[in-house]
PDB file of N, CA and C in Angstrom:
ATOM      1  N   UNK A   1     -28.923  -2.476   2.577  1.00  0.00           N
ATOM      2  CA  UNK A   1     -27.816  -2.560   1.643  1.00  0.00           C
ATOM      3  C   UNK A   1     -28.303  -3.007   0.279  1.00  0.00           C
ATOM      4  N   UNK A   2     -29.328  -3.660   0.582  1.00  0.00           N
ATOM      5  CA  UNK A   2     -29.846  -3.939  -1.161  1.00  0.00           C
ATOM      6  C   UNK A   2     -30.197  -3.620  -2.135  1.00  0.00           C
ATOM      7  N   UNK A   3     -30.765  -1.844  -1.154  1.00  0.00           N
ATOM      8  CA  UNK A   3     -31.469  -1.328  -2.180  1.00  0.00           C
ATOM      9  C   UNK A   3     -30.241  -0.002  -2.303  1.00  0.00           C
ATOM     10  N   UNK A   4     -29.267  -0.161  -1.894  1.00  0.00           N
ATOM     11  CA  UNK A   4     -28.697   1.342  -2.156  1.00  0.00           C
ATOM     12  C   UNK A   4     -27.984   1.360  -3.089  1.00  0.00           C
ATOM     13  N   UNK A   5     -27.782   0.461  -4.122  1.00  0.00           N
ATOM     14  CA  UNK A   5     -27.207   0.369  -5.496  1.00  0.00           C
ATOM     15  C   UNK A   5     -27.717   0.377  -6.332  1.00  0.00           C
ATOM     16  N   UNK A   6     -29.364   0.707  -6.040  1.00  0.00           N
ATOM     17  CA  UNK A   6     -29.950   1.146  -7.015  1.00  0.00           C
ATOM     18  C   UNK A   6     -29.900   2.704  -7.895  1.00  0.00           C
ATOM     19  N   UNK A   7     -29.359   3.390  -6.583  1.00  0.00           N
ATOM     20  CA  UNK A   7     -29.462   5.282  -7.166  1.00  0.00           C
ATOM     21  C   UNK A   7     -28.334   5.263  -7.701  1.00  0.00           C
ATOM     22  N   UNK A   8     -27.653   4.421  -7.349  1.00  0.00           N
ATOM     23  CA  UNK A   8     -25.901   5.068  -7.983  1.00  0.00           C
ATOM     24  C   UNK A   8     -26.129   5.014  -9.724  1.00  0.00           C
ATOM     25  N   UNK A   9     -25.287   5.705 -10.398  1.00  0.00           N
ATOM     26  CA  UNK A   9     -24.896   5.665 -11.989  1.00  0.00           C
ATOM     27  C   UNK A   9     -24.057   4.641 -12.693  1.00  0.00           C
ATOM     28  N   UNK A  10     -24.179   4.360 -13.880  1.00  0.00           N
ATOM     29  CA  UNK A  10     -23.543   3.094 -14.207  1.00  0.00           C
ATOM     30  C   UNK A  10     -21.994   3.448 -14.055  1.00  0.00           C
ATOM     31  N   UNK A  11     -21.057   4.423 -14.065  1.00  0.00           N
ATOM     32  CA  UNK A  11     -19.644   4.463 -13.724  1.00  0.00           C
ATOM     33  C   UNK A  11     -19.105   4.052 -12.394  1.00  0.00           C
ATOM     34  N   UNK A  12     -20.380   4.565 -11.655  1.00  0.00           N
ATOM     35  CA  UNK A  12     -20.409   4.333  -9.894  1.00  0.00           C
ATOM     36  C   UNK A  12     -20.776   2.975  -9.707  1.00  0.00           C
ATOM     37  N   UNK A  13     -21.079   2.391 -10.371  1.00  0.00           N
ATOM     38  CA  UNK A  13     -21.647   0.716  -9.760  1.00  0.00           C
ATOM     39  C   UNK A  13     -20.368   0.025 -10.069  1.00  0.00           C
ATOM     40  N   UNK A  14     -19.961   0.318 -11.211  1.00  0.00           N
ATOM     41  CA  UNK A  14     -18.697  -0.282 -12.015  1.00  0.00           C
ATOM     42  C   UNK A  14     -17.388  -0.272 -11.226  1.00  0.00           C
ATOM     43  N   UNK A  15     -17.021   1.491 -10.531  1.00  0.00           N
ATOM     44  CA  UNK A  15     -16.328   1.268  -9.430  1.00  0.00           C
ATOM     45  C   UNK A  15     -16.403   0.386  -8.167  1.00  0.00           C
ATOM     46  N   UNK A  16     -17.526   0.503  -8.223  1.00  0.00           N
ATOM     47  CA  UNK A  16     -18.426   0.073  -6.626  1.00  0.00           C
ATOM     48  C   UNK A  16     -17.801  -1.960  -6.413  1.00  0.00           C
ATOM     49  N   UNK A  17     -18.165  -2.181  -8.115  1.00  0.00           N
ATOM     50  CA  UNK A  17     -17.742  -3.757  -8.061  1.00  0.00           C
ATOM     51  C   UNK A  17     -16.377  -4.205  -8.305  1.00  0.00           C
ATOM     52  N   UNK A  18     -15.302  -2.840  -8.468  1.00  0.00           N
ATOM     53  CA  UNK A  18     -14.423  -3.406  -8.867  1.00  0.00           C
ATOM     54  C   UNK A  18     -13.628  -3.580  -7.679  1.00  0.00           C
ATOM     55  N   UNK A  19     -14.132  -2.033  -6.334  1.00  0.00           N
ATOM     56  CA  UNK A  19     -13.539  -2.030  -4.586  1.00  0.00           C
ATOM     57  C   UNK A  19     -13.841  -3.422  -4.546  1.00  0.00           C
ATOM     58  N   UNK A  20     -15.773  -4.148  -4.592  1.00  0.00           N
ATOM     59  CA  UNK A  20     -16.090  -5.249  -3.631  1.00  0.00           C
ATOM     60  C   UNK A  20     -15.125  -6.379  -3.876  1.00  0.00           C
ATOM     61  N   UNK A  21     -14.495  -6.158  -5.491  1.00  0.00           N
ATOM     62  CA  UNK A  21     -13.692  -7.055  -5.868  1.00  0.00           C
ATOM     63  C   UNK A  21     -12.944  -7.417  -5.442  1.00  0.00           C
ATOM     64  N   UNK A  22     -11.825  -6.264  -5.238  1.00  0.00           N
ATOM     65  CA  UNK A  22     -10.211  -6.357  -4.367  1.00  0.00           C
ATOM     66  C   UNK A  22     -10.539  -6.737  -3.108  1.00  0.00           C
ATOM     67  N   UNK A  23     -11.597  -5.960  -2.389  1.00  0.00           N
ATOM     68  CA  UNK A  23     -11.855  -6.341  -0.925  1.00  0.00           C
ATOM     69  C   UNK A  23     -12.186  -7.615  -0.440  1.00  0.00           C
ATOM     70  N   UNK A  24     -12.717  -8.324  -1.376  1.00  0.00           N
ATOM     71  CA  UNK A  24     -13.381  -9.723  -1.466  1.00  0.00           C
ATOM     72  C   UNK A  24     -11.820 -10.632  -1.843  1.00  0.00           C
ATOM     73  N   UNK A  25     -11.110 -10.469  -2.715  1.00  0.00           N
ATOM     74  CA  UNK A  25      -9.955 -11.114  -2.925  1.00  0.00           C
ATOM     75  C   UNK A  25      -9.065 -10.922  -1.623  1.00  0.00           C
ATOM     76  N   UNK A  26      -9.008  -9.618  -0.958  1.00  0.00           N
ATOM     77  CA  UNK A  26      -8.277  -9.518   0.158  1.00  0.00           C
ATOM     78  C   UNK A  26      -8.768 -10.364   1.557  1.00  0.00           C
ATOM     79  N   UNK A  27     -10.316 -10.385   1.234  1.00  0.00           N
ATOM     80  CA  UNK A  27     -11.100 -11.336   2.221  1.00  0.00           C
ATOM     81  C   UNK A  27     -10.178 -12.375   2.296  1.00  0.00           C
ATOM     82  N   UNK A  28     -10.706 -12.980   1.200  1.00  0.00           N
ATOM     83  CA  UNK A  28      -9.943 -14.639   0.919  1.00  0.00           C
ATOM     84  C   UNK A  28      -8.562 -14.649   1.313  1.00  0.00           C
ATOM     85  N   UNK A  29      -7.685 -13.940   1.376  1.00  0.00           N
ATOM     86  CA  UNK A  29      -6.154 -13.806   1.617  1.00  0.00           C
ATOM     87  C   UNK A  29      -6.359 -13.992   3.350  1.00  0.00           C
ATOM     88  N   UNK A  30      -7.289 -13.343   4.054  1.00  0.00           N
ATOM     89  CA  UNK A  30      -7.863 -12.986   5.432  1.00  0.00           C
ATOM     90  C   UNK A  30      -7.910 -14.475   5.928  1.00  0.00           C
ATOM     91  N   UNK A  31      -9.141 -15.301   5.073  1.00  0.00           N
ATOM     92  CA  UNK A  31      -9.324 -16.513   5.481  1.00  0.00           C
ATOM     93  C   UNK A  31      -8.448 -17.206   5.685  1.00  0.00           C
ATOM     94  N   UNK A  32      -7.725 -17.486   4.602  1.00  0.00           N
ATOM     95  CA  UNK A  32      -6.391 -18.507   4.643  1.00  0.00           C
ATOM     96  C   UNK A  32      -5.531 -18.322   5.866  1.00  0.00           C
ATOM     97  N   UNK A  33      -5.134 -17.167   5.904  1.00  0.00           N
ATOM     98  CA  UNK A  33      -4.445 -16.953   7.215  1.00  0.00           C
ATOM     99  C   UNK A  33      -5.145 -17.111   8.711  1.00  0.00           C
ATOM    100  N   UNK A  34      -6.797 -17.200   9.060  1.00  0.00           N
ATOM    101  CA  UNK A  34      -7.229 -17.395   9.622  1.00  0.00           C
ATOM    102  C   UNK A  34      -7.415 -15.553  10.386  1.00  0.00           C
ATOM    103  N   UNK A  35      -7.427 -14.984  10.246  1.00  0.00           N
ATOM    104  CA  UNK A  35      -7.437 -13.888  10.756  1.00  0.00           C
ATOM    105  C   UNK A  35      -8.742 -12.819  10.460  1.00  0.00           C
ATOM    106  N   UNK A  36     -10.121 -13.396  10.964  1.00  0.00           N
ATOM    107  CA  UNK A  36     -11.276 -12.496  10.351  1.00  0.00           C
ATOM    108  C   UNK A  36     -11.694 -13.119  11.409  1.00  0.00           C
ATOM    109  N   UNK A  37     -12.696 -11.705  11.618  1.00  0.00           N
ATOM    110  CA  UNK A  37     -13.980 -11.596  13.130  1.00  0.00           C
ATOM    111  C   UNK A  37     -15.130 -12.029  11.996  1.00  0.00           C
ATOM    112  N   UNK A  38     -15.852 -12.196  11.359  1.00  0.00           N
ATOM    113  CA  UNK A  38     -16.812 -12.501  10.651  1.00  0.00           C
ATOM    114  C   UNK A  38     -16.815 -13.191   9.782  1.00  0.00           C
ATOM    115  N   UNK A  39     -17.125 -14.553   9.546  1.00  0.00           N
ATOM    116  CA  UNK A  39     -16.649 -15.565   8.327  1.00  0.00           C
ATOM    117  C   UNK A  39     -18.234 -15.646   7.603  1.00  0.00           C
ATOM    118  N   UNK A  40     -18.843 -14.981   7.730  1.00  0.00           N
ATOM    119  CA  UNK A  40     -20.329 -14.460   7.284  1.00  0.00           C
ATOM    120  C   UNK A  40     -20.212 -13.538   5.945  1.00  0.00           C
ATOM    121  N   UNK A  41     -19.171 -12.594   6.375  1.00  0.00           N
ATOM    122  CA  UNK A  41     -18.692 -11.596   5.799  1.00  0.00           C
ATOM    123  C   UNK A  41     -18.452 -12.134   4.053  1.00  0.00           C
ATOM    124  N   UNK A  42     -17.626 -13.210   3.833  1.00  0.00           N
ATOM    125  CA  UNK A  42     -17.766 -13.353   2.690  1.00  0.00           C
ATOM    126  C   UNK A  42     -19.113 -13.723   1.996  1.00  0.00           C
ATOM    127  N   UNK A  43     -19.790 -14.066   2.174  1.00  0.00           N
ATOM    128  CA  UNK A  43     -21.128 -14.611   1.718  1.00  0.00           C
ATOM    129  C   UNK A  43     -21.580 -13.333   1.107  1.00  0.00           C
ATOM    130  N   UNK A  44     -22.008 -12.271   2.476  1.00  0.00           N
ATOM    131  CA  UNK A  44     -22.436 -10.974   2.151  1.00  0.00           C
ATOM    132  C   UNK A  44     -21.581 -10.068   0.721  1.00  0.00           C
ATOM    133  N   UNK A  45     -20.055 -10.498   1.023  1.00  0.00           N
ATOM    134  CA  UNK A  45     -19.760  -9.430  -0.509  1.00  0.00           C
ATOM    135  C   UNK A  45     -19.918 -10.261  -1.002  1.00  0.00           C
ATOM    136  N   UNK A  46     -20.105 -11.408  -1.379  1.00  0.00           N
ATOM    137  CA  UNK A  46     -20.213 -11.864  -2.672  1.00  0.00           C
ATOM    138  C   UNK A  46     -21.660 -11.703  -3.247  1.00  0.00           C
ATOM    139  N   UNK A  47     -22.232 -11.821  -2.455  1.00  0.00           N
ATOM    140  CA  UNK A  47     -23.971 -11.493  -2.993  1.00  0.00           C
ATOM    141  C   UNK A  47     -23.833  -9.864  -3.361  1.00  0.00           C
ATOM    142  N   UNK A  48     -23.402  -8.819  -2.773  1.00  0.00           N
ATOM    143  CA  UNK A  48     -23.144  -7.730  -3.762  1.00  0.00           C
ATOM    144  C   UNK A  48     -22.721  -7.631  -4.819  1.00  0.00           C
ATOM    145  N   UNK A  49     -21.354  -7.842  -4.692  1.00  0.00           N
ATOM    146  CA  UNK A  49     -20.993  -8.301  -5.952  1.00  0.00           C
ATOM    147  C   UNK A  49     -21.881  -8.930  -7.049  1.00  0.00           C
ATOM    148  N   UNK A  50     -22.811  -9.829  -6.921  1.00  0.00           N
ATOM    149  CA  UNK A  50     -23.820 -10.341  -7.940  1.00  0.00           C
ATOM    150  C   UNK A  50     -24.689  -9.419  -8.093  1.00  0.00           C
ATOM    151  N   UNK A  51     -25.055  -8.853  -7.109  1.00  0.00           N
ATOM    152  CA  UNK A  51     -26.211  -7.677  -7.230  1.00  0.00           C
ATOM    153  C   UNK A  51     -25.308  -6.635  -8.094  1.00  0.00           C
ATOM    154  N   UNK A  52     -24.767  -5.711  -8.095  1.00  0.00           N
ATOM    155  CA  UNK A  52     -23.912  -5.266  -8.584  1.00  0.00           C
ATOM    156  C   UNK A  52     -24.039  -5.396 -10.316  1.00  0.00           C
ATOM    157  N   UNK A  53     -23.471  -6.701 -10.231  1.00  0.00           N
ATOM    158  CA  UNK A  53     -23.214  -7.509 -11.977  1.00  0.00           C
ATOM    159  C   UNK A  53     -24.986  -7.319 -12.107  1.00  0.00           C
ATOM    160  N   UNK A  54     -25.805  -7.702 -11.270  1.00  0.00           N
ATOM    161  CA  UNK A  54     -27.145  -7.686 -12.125  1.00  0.00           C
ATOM    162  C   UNK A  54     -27.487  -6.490 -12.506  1.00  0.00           C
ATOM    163  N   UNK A  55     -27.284  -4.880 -11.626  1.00  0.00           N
ATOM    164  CA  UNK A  55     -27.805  -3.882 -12.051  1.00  0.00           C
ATOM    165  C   UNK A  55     -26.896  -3.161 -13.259  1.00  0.00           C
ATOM    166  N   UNK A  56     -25.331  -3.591 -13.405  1.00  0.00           N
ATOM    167  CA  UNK A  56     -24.702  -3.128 -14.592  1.00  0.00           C
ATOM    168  C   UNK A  56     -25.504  -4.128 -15.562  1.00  0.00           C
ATOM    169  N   UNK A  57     -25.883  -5.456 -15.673  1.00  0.00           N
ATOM    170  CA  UNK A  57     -26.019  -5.875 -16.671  1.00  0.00           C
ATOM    171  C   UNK A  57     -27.490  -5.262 -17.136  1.00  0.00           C
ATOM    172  N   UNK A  58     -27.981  -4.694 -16.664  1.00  0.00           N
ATOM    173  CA  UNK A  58     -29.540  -3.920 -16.597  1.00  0.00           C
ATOM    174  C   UNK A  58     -29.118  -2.769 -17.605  1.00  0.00           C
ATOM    175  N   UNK A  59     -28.178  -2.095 -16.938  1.00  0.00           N
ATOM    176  CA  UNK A  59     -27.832  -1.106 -17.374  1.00  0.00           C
ATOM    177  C   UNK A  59     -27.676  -1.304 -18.946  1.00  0.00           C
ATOM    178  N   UNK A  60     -27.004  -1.959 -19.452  1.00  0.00           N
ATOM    179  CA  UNK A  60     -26.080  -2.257 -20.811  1.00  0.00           C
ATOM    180  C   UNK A  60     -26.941  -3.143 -21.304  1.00  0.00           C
ATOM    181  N   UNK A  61     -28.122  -3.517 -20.996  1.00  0.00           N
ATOM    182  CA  UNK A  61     -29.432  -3.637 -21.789  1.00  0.00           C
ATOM    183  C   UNK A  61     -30.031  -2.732 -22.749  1.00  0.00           C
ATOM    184  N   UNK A  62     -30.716  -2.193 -21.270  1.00  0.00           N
ATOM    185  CA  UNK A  62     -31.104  -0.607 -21.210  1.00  0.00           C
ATOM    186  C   UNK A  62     -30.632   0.370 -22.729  1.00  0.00           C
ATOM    187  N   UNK A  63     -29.393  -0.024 -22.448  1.00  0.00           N
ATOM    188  CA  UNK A  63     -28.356   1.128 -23.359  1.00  0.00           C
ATOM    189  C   UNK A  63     -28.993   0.784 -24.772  1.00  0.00           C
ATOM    190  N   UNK A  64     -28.018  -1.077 -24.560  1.00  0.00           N
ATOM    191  CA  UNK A  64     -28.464  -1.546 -26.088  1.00  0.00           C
ATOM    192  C   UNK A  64     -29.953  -1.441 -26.302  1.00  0.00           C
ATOM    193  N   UNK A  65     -31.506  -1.433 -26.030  1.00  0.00           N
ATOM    194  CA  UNK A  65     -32.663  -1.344 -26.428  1.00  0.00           C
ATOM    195  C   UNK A  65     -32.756  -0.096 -26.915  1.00  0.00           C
ATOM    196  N   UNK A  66     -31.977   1.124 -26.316  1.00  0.00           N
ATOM    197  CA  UNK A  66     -32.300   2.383 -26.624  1.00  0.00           C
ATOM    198  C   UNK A  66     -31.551   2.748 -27.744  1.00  0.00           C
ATOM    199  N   UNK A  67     -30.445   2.107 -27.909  1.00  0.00           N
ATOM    200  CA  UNK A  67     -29.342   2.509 -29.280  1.00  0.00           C
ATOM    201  C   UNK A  67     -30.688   1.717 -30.274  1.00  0.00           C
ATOM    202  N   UNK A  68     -30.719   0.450 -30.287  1.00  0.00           N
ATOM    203  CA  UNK A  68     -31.636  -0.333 -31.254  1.00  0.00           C
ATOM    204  C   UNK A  68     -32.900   0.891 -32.021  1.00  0.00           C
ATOM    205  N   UNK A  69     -33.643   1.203 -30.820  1.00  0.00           N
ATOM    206  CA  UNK A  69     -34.871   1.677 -31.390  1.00  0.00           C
ATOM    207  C   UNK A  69     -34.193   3.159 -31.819  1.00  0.00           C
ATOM    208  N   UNK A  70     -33.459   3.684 -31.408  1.00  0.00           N
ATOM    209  CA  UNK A  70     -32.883   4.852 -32.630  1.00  0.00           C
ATOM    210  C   UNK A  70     -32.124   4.823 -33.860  1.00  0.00           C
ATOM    211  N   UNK A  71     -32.040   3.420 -33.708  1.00  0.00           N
ATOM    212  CA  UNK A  71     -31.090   2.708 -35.041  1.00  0.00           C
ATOM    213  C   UNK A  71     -32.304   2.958 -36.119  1.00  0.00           C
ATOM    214  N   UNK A  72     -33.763   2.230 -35.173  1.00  0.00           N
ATOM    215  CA  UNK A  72     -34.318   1.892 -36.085  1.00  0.00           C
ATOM    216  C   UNK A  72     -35.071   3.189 -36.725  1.00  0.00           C
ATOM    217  N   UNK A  73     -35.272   4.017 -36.006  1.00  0.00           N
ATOM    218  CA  UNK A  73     -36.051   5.237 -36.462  1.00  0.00           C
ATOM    219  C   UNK A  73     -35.280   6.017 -37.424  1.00  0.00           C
TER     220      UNK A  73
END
């Protein structure tokens, strides 16, 4: 799972974190009520979720270094 967010495109990661998002908020709704087979489970989306934020924030580096050096040329 760690490495498969690497091939996706920056629109696709962006979706990708906004599902882990809701699903992760719906987690937490899960907990409270006590009603989940895996209390592991949150740990795991939330570390996507960070992974996620690290490869968009890569991305929108990326972008900005490449706008820069055509700024500058």
């Amino acid at each position: 799972m760690k490495n498969s967010f690497k091939s996706l495109s920056f629109p696709e990661l962006k979706a990708r974190r906004d599902e882990l998002k809701r699903k992760y908020m719906e987690f937490r709704f899960q907990v409270i009520i006590g009603h989940i087979d895996n209390p592991l489970q949150k740990r795991i989306m939330r570390r996507q979720i960070a992974r996620l934020n690290t490869l968009i924030h890569q991305h929108e580096m990326l972008a900005q270094k490449n706008a820069d050096k055509a700024e500058a040329k």
